[in-house]
N, C-alpha and C. Protein backbone atom coordinates (compact mmCIF):
# COMPACT_ATOMS: atom_id res chain seq x y z
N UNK A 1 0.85 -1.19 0.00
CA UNK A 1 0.00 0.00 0.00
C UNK A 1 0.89 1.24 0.00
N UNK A 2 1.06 2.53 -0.92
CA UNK A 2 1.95 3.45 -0.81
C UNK A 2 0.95 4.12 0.26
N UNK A 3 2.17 4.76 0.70
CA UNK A 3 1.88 6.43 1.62
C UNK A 3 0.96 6.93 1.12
N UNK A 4 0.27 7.15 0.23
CA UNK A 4 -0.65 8.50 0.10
C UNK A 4 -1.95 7.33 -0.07
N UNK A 5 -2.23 6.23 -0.20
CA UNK A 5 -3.45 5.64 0.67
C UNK A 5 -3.72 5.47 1.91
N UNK A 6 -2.57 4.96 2.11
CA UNK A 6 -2.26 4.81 3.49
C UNK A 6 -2.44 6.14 4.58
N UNK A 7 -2.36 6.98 3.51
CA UNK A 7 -2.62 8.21 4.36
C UNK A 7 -4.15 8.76 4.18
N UNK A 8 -4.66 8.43 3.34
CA UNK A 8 -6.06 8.52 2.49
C UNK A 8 -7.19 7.65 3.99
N UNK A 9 -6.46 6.15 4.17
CA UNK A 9 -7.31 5.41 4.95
C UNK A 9 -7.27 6.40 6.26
N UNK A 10 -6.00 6.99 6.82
CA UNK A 10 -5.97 7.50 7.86
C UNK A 10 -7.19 8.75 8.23
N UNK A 11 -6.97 9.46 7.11
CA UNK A 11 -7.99 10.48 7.24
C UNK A 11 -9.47 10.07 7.27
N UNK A 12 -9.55 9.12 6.62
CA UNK A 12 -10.75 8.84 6.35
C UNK A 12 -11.46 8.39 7.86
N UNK A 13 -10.15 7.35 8.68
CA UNK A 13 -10.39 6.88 9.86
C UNK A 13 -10.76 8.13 11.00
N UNK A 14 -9.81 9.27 10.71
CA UNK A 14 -9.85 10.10 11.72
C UNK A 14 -11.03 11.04 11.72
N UNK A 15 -11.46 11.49 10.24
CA UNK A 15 -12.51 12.42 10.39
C UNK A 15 -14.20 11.52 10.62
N UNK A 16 -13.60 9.73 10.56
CA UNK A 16 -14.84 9.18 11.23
C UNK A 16 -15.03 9.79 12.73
N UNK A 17 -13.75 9.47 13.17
CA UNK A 17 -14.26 9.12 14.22
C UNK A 17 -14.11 10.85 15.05
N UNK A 18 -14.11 11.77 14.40
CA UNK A 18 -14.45 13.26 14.92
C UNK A 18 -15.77 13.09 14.79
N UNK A 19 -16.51 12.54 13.88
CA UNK A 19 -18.00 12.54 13.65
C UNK A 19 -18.41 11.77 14.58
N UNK A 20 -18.10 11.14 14.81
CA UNK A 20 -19.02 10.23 16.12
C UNK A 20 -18.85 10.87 16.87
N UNK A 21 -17.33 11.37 17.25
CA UNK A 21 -17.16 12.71 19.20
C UNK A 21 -18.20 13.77 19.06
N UNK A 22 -18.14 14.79 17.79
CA UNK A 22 -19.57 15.02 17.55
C UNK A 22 -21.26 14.54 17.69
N UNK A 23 -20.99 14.08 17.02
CA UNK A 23 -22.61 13.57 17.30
C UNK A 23 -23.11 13.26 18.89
N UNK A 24 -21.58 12.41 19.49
CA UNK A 24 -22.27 12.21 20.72
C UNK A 24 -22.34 13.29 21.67
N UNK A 25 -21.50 14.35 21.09
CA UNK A 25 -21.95 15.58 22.16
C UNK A 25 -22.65 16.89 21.57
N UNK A 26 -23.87 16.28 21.13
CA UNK A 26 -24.67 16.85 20.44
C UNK A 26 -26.27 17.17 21.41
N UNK A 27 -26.11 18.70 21.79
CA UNK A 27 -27.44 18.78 22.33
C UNK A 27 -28.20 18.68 22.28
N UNK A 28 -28.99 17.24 23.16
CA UNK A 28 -30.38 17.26 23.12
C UNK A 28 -31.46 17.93 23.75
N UNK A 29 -32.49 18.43 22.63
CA UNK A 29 -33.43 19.28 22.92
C UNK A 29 -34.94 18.92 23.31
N UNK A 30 -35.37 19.38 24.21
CA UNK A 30 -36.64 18.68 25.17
C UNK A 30 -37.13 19.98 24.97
N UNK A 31 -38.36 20.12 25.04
CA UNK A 31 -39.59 21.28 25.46
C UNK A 31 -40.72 20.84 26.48
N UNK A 32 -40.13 21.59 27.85
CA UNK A 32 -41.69 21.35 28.75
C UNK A 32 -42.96 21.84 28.29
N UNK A 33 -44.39 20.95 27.44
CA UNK A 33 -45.18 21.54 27.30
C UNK A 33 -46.27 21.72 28.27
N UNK A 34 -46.62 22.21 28.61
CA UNK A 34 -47.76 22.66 29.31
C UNK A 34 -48.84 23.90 29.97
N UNK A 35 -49.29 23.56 31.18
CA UNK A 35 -50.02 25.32 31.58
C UNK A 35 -49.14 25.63 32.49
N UNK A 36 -50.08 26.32 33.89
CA UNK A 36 -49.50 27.22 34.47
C UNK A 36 -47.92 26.47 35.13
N UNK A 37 -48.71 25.14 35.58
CA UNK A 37 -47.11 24.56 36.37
C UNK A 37 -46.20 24.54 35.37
N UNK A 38 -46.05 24.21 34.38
CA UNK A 38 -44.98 23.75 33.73
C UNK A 38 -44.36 25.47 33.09
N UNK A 39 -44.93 26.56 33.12
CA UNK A 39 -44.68 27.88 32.83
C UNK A 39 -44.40 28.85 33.77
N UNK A 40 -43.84 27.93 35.24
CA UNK A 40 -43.36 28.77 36.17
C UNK A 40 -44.42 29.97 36.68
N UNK A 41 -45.96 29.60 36.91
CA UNK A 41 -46.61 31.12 37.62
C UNK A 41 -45.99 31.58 38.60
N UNK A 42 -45.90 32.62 38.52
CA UNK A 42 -45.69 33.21 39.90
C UNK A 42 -44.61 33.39 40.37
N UNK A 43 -43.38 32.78 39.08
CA UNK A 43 -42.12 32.63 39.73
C UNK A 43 -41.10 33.42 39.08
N UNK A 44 -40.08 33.68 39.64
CA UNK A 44 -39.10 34.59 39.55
C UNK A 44 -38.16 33.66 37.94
N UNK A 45 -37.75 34.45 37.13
CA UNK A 45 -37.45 34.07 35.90
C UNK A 45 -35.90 32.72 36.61
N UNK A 46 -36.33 31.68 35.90
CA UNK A 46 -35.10 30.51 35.81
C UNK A 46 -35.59 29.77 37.12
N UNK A 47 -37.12 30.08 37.77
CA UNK A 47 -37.33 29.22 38.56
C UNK A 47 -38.50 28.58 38.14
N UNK A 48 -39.08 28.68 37.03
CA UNK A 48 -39.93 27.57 36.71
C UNK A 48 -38.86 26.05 36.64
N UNK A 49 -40.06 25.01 36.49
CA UNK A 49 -39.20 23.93 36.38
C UNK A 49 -39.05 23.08 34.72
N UNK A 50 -38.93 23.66 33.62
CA UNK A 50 -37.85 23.69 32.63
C UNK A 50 -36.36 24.18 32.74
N UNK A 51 -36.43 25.24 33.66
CA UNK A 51 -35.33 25.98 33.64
C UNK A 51 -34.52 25.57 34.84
N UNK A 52 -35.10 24.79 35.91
CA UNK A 52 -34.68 24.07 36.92
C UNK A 52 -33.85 22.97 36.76
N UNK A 53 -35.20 22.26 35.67
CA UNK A 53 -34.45 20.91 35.34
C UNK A 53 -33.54 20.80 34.40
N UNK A 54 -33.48 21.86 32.98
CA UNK A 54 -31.96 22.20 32.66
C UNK A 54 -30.89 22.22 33.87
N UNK A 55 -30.97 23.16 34.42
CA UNK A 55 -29.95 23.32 35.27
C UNK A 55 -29.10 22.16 36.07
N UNK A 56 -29.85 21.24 37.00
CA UNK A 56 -30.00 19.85 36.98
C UNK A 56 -29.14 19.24 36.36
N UNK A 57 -29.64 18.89 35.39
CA UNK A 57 -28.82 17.98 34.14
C UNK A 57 -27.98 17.76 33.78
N UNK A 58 -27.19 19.61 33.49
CA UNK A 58 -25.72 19.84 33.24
C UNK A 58 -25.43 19.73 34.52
N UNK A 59 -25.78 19.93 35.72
CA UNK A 59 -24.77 19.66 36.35
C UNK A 59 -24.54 18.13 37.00
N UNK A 60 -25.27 17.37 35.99
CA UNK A 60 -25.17 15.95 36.64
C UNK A 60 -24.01 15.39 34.96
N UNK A 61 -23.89 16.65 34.20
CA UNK A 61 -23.20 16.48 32.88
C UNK A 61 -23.59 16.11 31.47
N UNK A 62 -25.14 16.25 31.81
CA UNK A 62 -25.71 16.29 30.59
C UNK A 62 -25.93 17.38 30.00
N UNK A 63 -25.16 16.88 28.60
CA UNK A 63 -25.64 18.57 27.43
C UNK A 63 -27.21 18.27 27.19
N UNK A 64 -28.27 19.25 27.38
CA UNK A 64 -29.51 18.71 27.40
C UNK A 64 -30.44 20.20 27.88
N UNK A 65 -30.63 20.53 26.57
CA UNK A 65 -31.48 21.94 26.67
C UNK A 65 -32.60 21.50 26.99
N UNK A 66 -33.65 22.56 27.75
CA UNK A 66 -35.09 22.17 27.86
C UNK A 66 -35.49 23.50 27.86
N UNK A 67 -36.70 23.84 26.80
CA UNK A 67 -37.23 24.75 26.62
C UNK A 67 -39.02 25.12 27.47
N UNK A 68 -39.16 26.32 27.45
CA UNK A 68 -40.36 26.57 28.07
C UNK A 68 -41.40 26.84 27.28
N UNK A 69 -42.49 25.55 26.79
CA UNK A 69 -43.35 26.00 26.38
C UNK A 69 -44.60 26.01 27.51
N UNK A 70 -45.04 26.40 28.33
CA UNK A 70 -45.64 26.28 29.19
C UNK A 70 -46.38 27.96 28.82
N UNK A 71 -47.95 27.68 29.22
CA UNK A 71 -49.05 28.60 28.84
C UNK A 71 -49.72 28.55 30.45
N UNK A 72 -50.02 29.77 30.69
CA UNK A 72 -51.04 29.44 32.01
C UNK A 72 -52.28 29.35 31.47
N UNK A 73 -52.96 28.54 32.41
CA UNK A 73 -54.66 28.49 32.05
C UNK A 73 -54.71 27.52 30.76
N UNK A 74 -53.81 26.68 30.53
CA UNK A 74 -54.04 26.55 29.17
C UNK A 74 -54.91 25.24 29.18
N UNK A 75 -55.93 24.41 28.48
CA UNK A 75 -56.28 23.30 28.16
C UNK A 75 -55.58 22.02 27.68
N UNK A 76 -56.37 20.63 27.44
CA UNK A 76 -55.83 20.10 26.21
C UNK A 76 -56.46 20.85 25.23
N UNK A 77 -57.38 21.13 25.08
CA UNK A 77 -58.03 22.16 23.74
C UNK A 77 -57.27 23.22 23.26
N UNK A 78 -56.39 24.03 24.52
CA UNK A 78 -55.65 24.89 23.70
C UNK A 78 -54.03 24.07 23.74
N UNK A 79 -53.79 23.34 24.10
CA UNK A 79 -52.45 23.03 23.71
C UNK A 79 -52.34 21.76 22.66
N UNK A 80 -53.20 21.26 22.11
CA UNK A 80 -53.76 20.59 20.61
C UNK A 80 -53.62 21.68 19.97
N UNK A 81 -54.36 23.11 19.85
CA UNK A 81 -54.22 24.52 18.51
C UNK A 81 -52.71 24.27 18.61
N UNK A 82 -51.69 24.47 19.43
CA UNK A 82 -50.49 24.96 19.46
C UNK A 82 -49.74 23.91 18.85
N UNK A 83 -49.86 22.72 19.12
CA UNK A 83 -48.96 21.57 19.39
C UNK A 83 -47.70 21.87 18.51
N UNK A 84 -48.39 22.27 17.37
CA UNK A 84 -47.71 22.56 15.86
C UNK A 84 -46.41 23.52 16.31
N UNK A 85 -47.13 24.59 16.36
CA UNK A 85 -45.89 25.42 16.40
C UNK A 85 -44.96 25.81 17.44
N UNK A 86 -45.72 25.47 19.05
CA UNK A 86 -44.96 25.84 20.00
C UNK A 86 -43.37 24.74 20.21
N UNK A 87 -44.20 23.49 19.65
CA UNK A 87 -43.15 22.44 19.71
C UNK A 87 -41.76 22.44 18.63
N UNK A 88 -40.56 23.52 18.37
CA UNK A 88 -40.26 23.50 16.45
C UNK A 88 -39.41 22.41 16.48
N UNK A 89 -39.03 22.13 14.72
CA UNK A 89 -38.32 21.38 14.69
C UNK A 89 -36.86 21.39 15.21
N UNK A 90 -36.35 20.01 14.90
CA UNK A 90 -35.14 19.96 15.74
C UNK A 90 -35.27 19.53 17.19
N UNK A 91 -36.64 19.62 17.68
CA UNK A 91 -36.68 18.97 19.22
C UNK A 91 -36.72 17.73 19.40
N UNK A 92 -36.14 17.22 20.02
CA UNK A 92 -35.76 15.38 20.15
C UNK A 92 -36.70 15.25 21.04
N UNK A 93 -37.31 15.26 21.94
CA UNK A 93 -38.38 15.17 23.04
C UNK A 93 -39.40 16.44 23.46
N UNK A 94 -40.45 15.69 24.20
CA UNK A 94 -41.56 16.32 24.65
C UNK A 94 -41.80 15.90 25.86
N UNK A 95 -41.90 17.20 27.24
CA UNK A 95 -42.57 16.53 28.43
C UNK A 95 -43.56 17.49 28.77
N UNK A 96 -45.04 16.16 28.18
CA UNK A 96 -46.29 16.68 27.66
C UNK A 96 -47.04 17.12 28.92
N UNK A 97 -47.32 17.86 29.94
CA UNK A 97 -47.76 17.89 30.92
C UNK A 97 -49.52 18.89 30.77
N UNK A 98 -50.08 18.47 30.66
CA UNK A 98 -51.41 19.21 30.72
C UNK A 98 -52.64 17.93 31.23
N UNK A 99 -53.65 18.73 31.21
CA UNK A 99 -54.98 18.20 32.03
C UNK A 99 -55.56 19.10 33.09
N UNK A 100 -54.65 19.62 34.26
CA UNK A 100 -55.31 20.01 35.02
C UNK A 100 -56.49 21.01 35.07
N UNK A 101 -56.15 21.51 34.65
CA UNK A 101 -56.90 23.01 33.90
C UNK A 101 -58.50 22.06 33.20
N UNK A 102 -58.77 21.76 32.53
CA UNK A 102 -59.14 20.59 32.53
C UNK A 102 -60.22 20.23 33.49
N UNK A 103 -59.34 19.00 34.44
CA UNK A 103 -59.87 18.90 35.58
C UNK A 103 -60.89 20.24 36.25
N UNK A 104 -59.77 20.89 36.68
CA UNK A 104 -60.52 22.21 37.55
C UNK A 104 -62.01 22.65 37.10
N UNK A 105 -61.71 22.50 35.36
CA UNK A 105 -63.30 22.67 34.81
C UNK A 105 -64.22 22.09 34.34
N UNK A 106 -64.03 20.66 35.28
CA UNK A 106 -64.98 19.32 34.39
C UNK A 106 -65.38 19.34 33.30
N UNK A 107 -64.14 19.75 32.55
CA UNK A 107 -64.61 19.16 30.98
C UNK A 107 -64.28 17.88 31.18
N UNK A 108 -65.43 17.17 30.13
CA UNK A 108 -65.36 15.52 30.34
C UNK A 108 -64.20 15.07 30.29
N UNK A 109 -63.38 14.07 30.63
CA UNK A 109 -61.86 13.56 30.59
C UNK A 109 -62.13 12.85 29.13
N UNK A 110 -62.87 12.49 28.55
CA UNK A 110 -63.21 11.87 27.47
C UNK A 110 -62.55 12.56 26.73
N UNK A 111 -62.84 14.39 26.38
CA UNK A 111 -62.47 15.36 25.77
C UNK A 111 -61.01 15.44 26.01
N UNK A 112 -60.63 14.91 27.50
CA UNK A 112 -59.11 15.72 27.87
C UNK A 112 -58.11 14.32 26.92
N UNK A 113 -58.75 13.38 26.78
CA UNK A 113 -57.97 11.81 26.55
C UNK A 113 -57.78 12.03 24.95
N UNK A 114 -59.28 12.76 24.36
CA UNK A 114 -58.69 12.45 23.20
C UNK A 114 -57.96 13.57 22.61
N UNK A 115 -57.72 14.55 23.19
CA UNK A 115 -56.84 15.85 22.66
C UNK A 115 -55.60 15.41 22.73
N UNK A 116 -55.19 14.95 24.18
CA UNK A 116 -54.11 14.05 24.44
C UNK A 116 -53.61 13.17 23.17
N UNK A 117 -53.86 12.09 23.00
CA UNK A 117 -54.21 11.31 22.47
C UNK A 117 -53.77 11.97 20.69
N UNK A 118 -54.19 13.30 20.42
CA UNK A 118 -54.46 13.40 18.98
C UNK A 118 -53.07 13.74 19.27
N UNK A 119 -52.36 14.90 20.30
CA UNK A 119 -51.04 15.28 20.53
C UNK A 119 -49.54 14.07 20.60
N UNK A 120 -50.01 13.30 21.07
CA UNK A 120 -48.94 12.56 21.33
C UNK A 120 -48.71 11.65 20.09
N UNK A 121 -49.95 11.61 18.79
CA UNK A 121 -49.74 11.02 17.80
C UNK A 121 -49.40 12.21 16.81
N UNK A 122 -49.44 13.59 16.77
CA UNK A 122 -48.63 14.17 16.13
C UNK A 122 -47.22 14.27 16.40
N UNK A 123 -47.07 14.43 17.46
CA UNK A 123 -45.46 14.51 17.95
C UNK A 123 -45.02 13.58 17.37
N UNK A 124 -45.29 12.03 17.81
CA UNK A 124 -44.84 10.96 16.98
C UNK A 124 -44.44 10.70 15.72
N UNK A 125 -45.55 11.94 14.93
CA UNK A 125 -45.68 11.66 13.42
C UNK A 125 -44.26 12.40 12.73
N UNK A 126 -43.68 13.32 13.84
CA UNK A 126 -42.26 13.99 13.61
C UNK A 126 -41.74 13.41 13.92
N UNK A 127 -41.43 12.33 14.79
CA UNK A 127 -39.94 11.71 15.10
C UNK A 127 -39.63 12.14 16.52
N UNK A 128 -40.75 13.26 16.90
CA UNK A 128 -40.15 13.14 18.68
C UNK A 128 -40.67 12.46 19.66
N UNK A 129 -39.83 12.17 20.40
CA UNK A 129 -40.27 11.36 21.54
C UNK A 129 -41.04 12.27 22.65
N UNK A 130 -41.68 11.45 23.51
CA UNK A 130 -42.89 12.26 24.15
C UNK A 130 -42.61 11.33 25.51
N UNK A 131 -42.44 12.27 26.67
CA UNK A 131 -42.68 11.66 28.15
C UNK A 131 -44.20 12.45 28.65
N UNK A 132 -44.98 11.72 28.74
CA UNK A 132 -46.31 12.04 29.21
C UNK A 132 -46.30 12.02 31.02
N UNK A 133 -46.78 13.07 31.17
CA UNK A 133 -46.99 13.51 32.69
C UNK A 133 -48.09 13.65 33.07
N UNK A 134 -48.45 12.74 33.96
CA UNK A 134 -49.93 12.66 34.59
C UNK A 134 -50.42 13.82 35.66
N UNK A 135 -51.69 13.62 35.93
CA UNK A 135 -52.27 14.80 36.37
C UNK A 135 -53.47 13.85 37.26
N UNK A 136 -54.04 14.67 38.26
CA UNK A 136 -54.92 13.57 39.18
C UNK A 136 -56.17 15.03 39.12
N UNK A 137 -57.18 15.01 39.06
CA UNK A 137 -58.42 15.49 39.85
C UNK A 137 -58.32 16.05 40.92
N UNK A 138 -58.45 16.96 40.85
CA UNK A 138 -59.03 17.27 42.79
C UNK A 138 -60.23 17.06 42.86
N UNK A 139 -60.22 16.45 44.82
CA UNK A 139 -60.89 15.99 45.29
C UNK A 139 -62.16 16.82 44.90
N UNK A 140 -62.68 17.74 45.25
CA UNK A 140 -64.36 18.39 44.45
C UNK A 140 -64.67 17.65 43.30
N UNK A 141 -63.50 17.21 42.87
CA UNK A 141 -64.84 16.70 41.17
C UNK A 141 -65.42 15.72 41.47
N UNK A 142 -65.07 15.34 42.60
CA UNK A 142 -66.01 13.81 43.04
C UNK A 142 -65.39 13.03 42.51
N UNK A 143 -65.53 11.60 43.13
CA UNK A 143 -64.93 9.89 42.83
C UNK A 143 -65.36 10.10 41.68
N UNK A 144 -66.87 9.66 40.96
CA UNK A 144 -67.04 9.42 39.85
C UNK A 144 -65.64 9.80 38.24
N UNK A 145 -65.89 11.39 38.69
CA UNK A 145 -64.75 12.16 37.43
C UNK A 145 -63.48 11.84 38.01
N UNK A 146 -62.93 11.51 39.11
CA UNK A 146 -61.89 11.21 39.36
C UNK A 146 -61.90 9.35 38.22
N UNK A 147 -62.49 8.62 38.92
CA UNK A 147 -62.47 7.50 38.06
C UNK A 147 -62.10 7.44 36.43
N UNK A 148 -62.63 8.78 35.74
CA UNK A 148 -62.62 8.77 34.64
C UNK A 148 -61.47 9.71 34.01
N UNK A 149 -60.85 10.54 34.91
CA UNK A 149 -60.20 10.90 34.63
C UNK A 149 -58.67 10.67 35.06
N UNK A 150 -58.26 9.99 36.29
CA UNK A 150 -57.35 9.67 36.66
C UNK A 150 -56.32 8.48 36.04
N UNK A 151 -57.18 7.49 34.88
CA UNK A 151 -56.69 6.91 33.96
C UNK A 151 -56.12 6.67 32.96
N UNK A 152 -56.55 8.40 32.74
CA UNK A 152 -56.10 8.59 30.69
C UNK A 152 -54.83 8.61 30.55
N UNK A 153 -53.98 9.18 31.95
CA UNK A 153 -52.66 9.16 31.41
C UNK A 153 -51.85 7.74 30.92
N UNK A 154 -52.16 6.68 31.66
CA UNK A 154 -51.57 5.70 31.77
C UNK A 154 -52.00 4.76 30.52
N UNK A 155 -53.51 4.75 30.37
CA UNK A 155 -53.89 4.30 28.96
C UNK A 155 -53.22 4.66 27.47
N UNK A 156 -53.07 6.29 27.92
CA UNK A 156 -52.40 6.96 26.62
C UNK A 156 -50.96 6.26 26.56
N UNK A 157 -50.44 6.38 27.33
CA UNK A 157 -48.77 6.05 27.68
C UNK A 157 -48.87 4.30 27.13
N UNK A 158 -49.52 3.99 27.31
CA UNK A 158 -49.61 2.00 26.72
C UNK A 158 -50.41 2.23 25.58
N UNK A 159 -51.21 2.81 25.29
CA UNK A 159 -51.37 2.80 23.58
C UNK A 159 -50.46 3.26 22.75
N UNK A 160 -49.51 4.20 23.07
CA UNK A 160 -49.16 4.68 22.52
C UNK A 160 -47.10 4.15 22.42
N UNK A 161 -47.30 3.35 23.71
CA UNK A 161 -45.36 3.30 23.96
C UNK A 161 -44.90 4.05 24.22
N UNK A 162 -45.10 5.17 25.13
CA UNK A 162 -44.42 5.98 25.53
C UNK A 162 -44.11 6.25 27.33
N UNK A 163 -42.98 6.67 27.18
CA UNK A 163 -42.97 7.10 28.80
C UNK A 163 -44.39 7.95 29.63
N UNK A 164 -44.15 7.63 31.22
CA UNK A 164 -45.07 7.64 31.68
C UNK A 164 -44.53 8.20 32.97
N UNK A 165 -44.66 9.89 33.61
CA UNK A 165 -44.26 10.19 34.71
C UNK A 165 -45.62 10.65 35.63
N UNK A 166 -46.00 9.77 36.39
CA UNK A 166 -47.70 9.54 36.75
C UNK A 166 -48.26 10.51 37.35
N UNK A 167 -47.62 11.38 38.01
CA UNK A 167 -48.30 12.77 38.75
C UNK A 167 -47.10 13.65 38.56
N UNK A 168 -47.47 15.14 38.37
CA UNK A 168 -46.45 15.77 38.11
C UNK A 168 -45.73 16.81 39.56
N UNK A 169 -47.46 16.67 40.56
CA UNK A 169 -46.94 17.38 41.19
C UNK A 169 -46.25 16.39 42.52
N UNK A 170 -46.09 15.30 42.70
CA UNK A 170 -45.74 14.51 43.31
C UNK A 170 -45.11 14.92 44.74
N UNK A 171 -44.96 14.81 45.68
CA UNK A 171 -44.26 15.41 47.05
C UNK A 171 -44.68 16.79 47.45
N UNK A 172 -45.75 17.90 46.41
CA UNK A 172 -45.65 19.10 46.79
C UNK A 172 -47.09 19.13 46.96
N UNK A 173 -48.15 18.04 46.39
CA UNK A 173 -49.21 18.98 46.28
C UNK A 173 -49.79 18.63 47.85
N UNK A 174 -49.31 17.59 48.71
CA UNK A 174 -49.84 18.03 50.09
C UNK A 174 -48.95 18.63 51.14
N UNK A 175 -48.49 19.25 50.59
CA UNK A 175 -47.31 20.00 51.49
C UNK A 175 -47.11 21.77 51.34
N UNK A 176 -47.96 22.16 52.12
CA UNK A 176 -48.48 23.51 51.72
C UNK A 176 -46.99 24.22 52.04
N UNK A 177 -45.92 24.35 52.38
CA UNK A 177 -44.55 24.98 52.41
C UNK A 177 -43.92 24.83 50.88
N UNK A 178 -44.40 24.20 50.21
CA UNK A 178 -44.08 23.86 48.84
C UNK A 178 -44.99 24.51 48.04
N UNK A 179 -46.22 25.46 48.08
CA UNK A 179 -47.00 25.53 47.27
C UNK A 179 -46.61 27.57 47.76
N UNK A 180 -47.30 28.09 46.19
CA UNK A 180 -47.83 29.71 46.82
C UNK A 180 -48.92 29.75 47.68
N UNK A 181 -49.72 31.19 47.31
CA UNK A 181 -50.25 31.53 48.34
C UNK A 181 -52.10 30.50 48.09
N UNK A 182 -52.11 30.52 46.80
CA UNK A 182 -52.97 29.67 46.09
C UNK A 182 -53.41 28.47 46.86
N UNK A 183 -52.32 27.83 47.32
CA UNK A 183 -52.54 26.17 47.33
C UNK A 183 -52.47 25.18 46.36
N UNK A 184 -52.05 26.24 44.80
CA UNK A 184 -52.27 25.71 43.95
C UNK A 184 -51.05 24.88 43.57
N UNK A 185 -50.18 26.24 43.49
CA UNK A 185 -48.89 26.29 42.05
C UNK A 185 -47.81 25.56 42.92
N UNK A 186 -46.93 25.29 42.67
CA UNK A 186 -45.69 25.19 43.42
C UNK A 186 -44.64 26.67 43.70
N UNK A 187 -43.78 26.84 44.61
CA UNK A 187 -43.09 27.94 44.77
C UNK A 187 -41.76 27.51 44.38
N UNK A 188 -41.08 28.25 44.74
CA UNK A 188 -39.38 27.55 43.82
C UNK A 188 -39.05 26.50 44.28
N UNK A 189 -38.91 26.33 46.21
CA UNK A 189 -38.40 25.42 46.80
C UNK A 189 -39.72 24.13 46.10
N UNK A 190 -41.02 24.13 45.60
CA UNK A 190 -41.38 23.33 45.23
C UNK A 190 -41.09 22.37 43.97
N UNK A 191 -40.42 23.52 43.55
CA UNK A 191 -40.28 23.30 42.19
C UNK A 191 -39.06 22.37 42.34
N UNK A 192 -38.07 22.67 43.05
CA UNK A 192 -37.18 21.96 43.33
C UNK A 192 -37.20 20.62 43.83
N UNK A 193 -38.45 20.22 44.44
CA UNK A 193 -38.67 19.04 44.75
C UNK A 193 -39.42 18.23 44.27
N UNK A 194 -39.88 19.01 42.82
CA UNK A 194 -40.32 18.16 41.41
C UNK A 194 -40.01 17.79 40.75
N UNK A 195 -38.40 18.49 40.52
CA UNK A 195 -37.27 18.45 39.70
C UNK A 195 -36.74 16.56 40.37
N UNK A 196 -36.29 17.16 41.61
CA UNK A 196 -35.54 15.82 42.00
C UNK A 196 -35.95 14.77 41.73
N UNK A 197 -37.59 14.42 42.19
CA UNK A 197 -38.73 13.51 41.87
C UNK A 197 -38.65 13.01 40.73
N UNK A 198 -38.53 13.64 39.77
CA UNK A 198 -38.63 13.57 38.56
C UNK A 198 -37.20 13.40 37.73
N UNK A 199 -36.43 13.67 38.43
CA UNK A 199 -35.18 13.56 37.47
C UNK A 199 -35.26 11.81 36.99
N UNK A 200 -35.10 10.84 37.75
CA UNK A 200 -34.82 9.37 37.33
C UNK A 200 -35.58 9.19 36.14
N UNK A 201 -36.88 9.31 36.25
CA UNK A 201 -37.45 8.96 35.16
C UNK A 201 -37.27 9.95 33.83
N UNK A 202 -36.29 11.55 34.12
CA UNK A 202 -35.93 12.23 32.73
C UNK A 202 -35.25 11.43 32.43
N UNK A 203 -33.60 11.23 33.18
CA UNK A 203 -33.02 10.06 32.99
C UNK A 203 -33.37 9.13 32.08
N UNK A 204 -34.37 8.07 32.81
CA UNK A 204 -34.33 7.46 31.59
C UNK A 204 -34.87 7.80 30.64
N UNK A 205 -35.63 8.52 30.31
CA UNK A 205 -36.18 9.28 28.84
C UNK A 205 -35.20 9.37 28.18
N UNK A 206 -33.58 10.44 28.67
CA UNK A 206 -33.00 10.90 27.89
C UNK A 206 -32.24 9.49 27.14
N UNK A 207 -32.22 8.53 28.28
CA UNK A 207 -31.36 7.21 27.71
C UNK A 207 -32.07 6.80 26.43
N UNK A 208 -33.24 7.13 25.51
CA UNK A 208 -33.41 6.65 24.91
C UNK A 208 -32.83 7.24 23.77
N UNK A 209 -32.32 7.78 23.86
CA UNK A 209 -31.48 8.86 22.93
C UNK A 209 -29.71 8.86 22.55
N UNK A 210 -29.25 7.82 21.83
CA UNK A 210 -27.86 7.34 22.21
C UNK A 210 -26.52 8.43 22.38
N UNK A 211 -27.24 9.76 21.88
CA UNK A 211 -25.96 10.54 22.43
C UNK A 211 -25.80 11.05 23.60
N UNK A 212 -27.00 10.49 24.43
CA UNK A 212 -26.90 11.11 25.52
C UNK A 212 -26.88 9.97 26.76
N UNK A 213 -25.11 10.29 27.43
CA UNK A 213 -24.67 8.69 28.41
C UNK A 213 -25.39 9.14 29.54
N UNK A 214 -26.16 8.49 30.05
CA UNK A 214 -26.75 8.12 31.38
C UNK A 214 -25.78 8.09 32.82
């Protein structure tokens, strides 16, 4: 083999394998969608929890942007109009968080399942992956709408194959030192303890994504 193949194979070897060091440190991009929780009410800018759980991440060493699409007040009715554009391309994941709003206004869960439902099969239809975040009723809507509504997440998440993080507000919503003045929202220190809750299962979300090491 002369030198100048030999040198031909070399390059060829070396600018492979710059492309792979690339690729694997290639930022992956997530968008929190949702209403008021997932859009930080009430909170001082970089303390909602998109901007939390970025923070998080890198410092556990993941390159791993997460953007804020979060709407207050918003529906599944209004975050189906949006799905399109709030979500753009180039985003590798979705953590779909809505319902409550919803809930609060007994629209039928029937309505909330299949908006759901139409969302998580467009996302799909792009190529992004979707971690679905559950949502529970409050107690006023009564057992009955609780029954009917406390299910959809988990149904959607097995029809569909997708991740499944079952309540979003998990550890805060009976712990009024964690909430504002509301009772509603979470406050930063809450937010912080949604983040933690929740990190394992971003974790593994992000593992499904091979440039990004666990």
């Amino acid at each position: 083999m002369s030198f100048k193949v030999a040198g031909l194979h070399i390059a060829v070897i070396v600018a492979s394998l710059v492309f792979s060091v690339a690729a694997q440190a290639r930022t992956i991009n997530l968008v929190g969608f949702g209403d008021s929780l997932m859009a930080g009410y009430q909170l001082a800018p970089g303390e909602g929890f998109p901007e939390k759980l970025q923070a998080a991440l890198k410092a556990d060493g993941k390159d791993v942007s997460v953007a804020n699409a979060g709407v207050s007040g918003d529906t599944t009715t209004g975050g189906l109009a949006r799905i399109d554009w709030s979500v753009p391309d180039g985003t590798d994941g979705v953590i779909l968080e809505l319902g409550a709003n919803d809930a609060l206004r007994g629209i039928p869960p029937e309505e909330s399942e299949k908006n759901l439902d139409q969302m998580i099969t467009r996302l799909k239809e792009r190529g992004i992956a979707v971690l679905l975040v559950g949502m529970m009723a409050p107690p006023n809507m009564g057992g009955d709408y609780a029954e009917r509504f406390n299910p959809i997440y988990r149904k959607l998440a097995e029809k569909h194959g997708v991740a499944l993080y079952p309540f979003f507000l998990d550890g805060v919503v009976l712990d009024a030192g964690l909430k504002l003045e509301d009772g509603m929202h979470p406050n930063a220190k809450g937010v912080d303890v949604m983040v933690e809750k929740m990190k394992p299962a971003i974790t593994q979300f992000l593992g499904t994504f091979p440039s990004v090491k666990n």
